[in-house]
Protein backbone atom coordinates (compact mmCIF):
# COMPACT_ATOMS: atom_id res chain seq x y z
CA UNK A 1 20.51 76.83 170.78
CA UNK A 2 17.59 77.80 168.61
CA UNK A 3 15.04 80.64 169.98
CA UNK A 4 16.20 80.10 173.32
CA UNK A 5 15.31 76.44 173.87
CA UNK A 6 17.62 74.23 175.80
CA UNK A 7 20.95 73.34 174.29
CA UNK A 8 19.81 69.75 175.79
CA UNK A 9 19.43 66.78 172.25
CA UNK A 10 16.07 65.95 172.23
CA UNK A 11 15.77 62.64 173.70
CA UNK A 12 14.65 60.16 170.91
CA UNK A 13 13.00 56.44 171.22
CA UNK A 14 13.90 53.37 169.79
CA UNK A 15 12.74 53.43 166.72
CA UNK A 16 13.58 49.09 166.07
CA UNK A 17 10.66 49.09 168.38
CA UNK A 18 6.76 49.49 167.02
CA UNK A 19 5.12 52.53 168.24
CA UNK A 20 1.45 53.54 168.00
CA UNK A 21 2.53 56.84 167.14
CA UNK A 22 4.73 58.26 164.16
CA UNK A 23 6.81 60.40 166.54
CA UNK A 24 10.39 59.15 167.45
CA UNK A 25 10.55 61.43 170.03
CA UNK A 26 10.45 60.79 174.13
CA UNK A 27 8.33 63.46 175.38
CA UNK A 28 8.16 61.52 178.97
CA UNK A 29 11.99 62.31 178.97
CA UNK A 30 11.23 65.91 177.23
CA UNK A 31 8.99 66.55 180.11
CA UNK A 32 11.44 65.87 182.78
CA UNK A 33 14.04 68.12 181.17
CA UNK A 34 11.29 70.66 181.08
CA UNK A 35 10.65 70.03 185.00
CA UNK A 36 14.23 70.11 185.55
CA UNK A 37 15.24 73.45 183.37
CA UNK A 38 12.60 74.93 185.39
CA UNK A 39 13.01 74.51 188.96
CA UNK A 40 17.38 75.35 188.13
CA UNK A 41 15.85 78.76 186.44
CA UNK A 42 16.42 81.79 188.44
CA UNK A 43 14.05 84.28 189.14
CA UNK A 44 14.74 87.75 189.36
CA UNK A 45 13.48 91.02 190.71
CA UNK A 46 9.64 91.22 191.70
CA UNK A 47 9.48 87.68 190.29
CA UNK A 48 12.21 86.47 192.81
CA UNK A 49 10.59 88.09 195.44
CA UNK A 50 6.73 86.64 194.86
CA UNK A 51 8.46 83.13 194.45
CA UNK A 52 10.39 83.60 198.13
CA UNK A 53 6.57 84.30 199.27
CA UNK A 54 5.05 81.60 197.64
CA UNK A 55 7.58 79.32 198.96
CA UNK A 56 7.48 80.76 202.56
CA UNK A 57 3.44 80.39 202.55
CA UNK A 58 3.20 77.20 200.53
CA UNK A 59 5.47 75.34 203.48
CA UNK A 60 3.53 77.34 206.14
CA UNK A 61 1.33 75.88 209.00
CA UNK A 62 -1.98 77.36 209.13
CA UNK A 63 -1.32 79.48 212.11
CA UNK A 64 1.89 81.04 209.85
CA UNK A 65 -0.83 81.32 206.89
CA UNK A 66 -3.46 83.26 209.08
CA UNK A 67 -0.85 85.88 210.00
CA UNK A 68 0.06 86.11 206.36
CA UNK A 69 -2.79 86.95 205.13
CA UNK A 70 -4.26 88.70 208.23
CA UNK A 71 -1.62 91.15 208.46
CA UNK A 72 -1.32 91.69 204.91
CA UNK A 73 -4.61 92.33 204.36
CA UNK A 74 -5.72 94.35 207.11
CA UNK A 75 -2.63 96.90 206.80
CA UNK A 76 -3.34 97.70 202.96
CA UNK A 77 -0.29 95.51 201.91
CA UNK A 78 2.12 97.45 203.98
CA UNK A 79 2.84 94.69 206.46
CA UNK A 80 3.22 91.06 206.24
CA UNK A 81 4.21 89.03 209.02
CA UNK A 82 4.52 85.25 210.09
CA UNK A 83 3.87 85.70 213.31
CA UNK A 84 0.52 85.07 214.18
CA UNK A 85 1.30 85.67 218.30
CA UNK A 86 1.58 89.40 217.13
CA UNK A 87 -0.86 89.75 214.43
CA UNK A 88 -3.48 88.55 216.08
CA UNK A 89 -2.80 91.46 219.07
CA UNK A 90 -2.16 94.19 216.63
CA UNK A 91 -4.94 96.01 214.57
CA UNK A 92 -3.19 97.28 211.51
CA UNK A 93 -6.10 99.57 210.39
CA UNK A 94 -5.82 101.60 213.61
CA UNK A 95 -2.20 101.63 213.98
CA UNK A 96 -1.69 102.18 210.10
CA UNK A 97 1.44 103.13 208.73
CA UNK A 98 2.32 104.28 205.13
CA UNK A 99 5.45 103.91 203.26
CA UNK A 100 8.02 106.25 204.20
CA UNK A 101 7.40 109.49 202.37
CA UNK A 102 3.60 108.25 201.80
CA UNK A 103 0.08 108.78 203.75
CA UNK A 104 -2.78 106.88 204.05
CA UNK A 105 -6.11 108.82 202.13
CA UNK A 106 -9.46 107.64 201.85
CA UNK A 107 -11.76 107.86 198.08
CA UNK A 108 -12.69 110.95 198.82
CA UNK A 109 -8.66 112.37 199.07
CA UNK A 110 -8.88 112.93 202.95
CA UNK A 111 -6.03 112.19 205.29
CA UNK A 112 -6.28 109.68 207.65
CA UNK A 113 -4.69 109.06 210.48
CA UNK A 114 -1.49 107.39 210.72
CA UNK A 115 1.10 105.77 213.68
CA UNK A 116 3.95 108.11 212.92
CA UNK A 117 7.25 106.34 211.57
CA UNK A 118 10.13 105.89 213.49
């Protein structure tokens, strides 16, 4: 394994056959090992956790998309919900609700009002 590359050979063409190009190398097959090292990688931390949302929105309907983004949006990035049933009922910027041990402020350094945690 050189500089962390894939202990994988590098696939290699027949070379009895002419080839418009000098290279002996298959980078069709070097592209699907690339493919396939890829989607077995695991991701981990903050990187696992924006690839769980990816995946979750990427195989969303639209109705699961709107509540997304709605939610997430409109509570400062303190929420973020699938359920579009509730989201669309609930209005995050009156009922807003900062991380535990956190309150909401506006530019100006004023406290705002907040729904008090449970």
């Amino acid at each position: 394994e050189k500089n962390g590359s894939s202990s994988l050979p590098v696939p290699v063409l027949d070379t009895k056959k002419p080839r418009p190009y000098s290279s002996t190398r298959d980078w069709n097959e070097i592209e699907k090992n690339l493919k396939r090292d890829e989607e077995n990688e695991k991701p981990e931390g903050e990187e696992a956790l924006n690839k769980l949302f990816s995946q979750i929105y990427g195989n969303a309907s639209e109705e699961t998309k709107r509540a997304m983004v709605k939610s997430f949006q409109t509570s400062g990035g303190t929420v973020l919900s699938t359920n579009w049933d509730e989201v669309s009922k609930t209005d995050y910027e009156k009922e807003r609700q900062a991380p535990k041990g956190q309150e909401w402020k506006n530019w100006e350094g004023q406290r705002l009002s907040q729904k008090e945690s449970d």
